[in-house]
PDB file of N, CA and C in Angstrom:
ATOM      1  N   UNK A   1      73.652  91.178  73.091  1.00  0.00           N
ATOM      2  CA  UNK A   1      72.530  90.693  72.310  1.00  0.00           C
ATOM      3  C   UNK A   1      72.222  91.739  71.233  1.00  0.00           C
ATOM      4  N   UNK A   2      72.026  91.510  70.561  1.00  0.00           N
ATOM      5  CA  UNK A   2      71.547  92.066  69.059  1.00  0.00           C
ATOM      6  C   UNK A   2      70.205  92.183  68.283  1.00  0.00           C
ATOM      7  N   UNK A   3      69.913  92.883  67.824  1.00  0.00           N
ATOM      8  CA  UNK A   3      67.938  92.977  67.400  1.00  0.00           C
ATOM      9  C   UNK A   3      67.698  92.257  66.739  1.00  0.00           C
ATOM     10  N   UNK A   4      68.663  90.687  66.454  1.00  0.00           N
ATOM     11  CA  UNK A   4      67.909  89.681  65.709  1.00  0.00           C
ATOM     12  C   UNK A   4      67.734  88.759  66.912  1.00  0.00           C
ATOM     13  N   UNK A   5      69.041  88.990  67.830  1.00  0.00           N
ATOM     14  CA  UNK A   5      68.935  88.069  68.863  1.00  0.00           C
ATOM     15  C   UNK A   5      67.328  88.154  69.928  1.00  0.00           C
ATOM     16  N   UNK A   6      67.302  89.865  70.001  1.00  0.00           N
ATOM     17  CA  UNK A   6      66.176  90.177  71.178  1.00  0.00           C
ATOM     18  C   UNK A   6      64.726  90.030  70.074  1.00  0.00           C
ATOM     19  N   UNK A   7      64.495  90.045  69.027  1.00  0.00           N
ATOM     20  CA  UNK A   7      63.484  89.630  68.147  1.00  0.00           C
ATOM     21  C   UNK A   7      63.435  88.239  68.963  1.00  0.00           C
ATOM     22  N   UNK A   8      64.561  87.297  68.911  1.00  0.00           N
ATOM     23  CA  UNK A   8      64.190  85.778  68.979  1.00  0.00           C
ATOM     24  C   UNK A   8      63.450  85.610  70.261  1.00  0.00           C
ATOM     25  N   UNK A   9      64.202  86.485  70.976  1.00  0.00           N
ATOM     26  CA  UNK A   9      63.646  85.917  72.578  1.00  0.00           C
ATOM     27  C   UNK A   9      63.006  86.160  73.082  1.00  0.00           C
ATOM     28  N   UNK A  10      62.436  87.706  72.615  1.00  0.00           N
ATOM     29  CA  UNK A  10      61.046  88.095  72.783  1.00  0.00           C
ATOM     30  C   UNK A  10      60.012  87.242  72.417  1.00  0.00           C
ATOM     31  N   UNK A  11      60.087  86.530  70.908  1.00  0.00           N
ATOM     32  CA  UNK A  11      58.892  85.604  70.467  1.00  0.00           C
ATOM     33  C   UNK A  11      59.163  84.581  71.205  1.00  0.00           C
ATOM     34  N   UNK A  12      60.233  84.041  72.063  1.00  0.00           N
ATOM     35  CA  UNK A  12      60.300  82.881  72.483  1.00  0.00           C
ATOM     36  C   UNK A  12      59.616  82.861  74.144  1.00  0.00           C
ATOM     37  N   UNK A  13      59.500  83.712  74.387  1.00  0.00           N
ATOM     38  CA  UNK A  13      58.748  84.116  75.968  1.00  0.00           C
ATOM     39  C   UNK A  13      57.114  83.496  76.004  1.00  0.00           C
ATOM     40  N   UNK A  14      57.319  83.209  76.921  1.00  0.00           N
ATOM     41  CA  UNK A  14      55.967  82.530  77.480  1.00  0.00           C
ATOM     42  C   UNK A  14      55.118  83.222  78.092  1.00  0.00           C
ATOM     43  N   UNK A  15      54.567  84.400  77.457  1.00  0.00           N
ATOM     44  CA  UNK A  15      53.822  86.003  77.929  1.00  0.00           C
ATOM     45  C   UNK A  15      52.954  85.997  76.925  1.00  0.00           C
ATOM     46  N   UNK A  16      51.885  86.843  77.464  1.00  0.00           N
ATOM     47  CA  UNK A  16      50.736  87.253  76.486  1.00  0.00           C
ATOM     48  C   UNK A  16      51.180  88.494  75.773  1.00  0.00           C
ATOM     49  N   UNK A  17      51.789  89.163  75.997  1.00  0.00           N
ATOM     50  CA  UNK A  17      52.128  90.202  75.396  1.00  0.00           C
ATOM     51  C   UNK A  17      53.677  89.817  74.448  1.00  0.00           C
ATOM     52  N   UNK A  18      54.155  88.763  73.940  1.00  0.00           N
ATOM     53  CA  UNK A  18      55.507  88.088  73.476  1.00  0.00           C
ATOM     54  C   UNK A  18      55.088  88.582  71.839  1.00  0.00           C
ATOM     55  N   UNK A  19      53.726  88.781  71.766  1.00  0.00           N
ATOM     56  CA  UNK A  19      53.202  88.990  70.239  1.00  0.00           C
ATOM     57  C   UNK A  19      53.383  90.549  69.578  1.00  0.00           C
ATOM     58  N   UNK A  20      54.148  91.346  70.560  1.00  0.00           N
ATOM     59  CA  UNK A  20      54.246  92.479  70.661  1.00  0.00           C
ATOM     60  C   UNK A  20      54.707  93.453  69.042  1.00  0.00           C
ATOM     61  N   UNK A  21      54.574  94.050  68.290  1.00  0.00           N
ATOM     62  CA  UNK A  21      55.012  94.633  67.580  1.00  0.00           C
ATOM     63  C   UNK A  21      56.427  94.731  67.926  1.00  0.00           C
ATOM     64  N   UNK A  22      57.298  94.398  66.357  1.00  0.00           N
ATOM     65  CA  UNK A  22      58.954  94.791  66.909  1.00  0.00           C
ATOM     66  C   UNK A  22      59.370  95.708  65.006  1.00  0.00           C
ATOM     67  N   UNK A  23      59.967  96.543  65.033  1.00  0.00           N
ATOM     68  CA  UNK A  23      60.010  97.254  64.178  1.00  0.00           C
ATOM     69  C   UNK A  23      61.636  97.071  64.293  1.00  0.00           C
ATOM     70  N   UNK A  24      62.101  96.923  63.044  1.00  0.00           N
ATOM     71  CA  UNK A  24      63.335  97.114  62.892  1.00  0.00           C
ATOM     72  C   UNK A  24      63.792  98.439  62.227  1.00  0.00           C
ATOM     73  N   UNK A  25      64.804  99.405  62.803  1.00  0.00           N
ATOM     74  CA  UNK A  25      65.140 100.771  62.348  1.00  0.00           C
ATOM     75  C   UNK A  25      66.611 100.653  61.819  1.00  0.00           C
ATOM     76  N   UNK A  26      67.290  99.973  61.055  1.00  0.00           N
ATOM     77  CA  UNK A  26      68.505  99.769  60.797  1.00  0.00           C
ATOM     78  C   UNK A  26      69.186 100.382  59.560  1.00  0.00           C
ATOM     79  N   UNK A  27      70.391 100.713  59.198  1.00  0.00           N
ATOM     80  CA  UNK A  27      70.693 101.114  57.952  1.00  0.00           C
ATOM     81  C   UNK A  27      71.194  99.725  57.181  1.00  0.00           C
ATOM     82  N   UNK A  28      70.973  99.000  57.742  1.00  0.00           N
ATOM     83  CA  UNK A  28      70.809  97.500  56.843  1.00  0.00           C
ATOM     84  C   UNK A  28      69.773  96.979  55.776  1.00  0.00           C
ATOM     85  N   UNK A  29      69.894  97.710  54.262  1.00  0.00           N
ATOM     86  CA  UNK A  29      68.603  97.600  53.462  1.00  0.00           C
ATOM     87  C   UNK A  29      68.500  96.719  52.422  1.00  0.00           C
ATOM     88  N   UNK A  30      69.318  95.996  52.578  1.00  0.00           N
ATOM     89  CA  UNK A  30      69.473  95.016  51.450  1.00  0.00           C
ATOM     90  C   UNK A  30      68.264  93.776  51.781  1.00  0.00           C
ATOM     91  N   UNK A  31      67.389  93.315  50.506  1.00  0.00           N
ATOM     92  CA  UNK A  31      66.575  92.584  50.651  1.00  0.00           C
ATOM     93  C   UNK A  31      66.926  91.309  51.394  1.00  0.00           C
ATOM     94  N   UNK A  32      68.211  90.624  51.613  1.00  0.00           N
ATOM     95  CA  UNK A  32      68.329  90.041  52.332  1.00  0.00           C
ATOM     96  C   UNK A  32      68.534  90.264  53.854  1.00  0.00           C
ATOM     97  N   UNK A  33      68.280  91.576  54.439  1.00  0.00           N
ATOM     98  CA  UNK A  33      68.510  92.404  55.968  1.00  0.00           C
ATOM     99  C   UNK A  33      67.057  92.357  56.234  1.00  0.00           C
ATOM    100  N   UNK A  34      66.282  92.383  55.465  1.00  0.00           N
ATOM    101  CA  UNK A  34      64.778  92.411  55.250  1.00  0.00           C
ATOM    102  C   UNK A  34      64.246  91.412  55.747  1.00  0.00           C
ATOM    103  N   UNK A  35      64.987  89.949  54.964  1.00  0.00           N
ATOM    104  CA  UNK A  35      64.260  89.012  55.103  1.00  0.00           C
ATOM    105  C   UNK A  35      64.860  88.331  56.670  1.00  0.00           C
ATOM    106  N   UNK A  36      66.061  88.736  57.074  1.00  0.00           N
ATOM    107  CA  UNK A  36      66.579  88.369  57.970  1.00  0.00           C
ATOM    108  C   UNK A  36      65.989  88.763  59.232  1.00  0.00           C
ATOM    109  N   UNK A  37      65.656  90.164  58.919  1.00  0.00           N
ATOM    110  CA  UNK A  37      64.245  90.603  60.552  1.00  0.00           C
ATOM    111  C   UNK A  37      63.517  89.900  60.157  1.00  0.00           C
ATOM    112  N   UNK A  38      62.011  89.587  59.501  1.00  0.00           N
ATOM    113  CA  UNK A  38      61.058  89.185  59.439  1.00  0.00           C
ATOM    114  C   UNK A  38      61.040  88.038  59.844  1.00  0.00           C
ATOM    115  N   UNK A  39      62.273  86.899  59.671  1.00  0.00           N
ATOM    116  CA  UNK A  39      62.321  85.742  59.850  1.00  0.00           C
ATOM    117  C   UNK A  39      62.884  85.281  61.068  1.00  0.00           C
ATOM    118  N   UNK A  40      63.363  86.715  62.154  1.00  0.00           N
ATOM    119  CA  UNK A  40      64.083  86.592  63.396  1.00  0.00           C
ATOM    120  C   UNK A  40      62.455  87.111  64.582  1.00  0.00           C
ATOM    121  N   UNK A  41      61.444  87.247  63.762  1.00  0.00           N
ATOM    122  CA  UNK A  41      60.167  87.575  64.507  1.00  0.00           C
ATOM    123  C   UNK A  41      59.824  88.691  64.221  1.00  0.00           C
ATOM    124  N   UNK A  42      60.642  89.588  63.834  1.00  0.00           N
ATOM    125  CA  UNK A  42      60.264  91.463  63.641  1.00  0.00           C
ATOM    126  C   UNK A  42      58.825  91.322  62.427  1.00  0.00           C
ATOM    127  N   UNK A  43      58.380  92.334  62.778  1.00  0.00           N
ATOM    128  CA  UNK A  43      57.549  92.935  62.158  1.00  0.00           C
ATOM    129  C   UNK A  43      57.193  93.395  60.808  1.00  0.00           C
ATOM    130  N   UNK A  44      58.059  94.306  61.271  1.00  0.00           N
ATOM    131  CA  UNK A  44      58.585  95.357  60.070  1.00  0.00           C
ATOM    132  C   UNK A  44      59.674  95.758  59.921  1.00  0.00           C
ATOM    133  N   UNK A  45      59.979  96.281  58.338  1.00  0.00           N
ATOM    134  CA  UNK A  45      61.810  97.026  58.274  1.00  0.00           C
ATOM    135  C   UNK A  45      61.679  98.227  57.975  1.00  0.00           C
ATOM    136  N   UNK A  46      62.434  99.148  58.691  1.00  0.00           N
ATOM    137  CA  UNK A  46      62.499 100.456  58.257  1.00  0.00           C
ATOM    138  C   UNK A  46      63.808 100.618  58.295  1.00  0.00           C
ATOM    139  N   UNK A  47      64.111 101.690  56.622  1.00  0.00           N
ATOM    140  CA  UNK A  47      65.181 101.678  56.613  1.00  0.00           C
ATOM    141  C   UNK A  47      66.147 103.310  57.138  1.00  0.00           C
ATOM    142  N   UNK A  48      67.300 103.238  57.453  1.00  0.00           N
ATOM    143  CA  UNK A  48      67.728 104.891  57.806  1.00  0.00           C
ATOM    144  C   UNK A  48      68.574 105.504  56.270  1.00  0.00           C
ATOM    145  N   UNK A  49      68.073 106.420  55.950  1.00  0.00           N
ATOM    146  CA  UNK A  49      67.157 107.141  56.517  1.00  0.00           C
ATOM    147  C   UNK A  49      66.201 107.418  56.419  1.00  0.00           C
ATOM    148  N   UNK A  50      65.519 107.571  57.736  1.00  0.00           N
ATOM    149  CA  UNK A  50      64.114 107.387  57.947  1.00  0.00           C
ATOM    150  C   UNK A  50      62.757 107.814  57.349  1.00  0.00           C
ATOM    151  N   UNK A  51      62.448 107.059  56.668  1.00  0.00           N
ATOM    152  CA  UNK A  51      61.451 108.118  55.531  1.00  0.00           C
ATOM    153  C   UNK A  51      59.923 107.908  57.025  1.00  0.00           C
ATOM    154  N   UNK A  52      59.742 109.627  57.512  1.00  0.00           N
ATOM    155  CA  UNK A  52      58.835 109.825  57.961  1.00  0.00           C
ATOM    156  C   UNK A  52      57.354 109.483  58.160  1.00  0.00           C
ATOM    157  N   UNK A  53      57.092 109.573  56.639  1.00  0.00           N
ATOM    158  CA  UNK A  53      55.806 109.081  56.582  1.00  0.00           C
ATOM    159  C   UNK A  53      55.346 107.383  56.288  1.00  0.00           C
ATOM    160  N   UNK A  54      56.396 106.557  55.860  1.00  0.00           N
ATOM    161  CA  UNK A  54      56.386 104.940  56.285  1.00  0.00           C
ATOM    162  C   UNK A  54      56.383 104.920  57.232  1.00  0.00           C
ATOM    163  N   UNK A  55      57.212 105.649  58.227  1.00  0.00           N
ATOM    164  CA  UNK A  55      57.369 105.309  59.850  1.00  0.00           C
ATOM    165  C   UNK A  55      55.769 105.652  60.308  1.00  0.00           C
ATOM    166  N   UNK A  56      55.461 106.732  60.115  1.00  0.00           N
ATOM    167  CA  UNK A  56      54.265 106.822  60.836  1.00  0.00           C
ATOM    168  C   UNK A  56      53.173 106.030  60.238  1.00  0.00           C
ATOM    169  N   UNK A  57      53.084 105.540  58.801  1.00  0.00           N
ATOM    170  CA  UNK A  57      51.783 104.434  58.454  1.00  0.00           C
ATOM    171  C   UNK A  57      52.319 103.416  59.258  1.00  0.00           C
ATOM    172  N   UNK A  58      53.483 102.912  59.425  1.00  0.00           N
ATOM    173  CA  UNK A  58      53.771 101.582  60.300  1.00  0.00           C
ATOM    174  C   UNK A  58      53.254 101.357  61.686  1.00  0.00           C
ATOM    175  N   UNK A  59      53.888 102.703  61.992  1.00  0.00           N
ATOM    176  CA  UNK A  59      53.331 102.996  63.309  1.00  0.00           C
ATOM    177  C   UNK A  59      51.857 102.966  63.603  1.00  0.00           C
ATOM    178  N   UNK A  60      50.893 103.534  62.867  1.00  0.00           N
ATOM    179  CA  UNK A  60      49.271 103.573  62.829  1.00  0.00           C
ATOM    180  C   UNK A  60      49.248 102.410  63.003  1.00  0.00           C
ATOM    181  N   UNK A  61      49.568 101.200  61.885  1.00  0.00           N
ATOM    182  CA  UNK A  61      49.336 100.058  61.715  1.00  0.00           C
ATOM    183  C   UNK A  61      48.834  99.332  62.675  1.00  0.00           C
ATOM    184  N   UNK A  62      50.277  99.345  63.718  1.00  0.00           N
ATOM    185  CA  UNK A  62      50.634  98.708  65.044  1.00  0.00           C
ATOM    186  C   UNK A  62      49.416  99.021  66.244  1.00  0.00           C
ATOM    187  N   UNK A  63      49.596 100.538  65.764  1.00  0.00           N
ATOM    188  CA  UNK A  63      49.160 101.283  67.204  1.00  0.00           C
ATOM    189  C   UNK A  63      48.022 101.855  67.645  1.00  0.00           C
ATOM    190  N   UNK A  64      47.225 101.891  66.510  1.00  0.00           N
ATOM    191  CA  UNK A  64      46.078 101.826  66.569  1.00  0.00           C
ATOM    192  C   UNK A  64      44.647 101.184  66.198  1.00  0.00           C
ATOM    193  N   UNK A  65      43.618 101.339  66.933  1.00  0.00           N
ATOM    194  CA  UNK A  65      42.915  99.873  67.123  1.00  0.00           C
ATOM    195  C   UNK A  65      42.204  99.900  65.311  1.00  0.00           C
TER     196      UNK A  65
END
């Protein structure tokens, strides 16, 4: 399974928690890799390499109330 596949099946679960934040970390940056998480359930795209400080506003985003 693959992180477009486990995106799908995570949103497809019948759980309260299925709404979960999913962050994609891939060196796949082409606007169409973009649109391909977002539309497989992910969240967000981050691309490698990892620019630090997107990761951590993303992260706030998610993770705190």
């Amino acid at each position: 399974m693959n992180g477009y596949e486990a995106a799908k099946a995570i949103r497809a679960l019948d759980r309260p928690d299925a709404d979960l934040p999913i962050i994609a970390m891939t060196a796949d940056a082409f606007s169409d890799d973009i649109q391909r998480c977002l539309a497989c359930g992910m969240n967000e795209h981050v691309a490698k390499p990892i620019d630090m400080d997107r990761l951590t506003q993303i992260l706030k985003k998610y993770l705190l109330p």
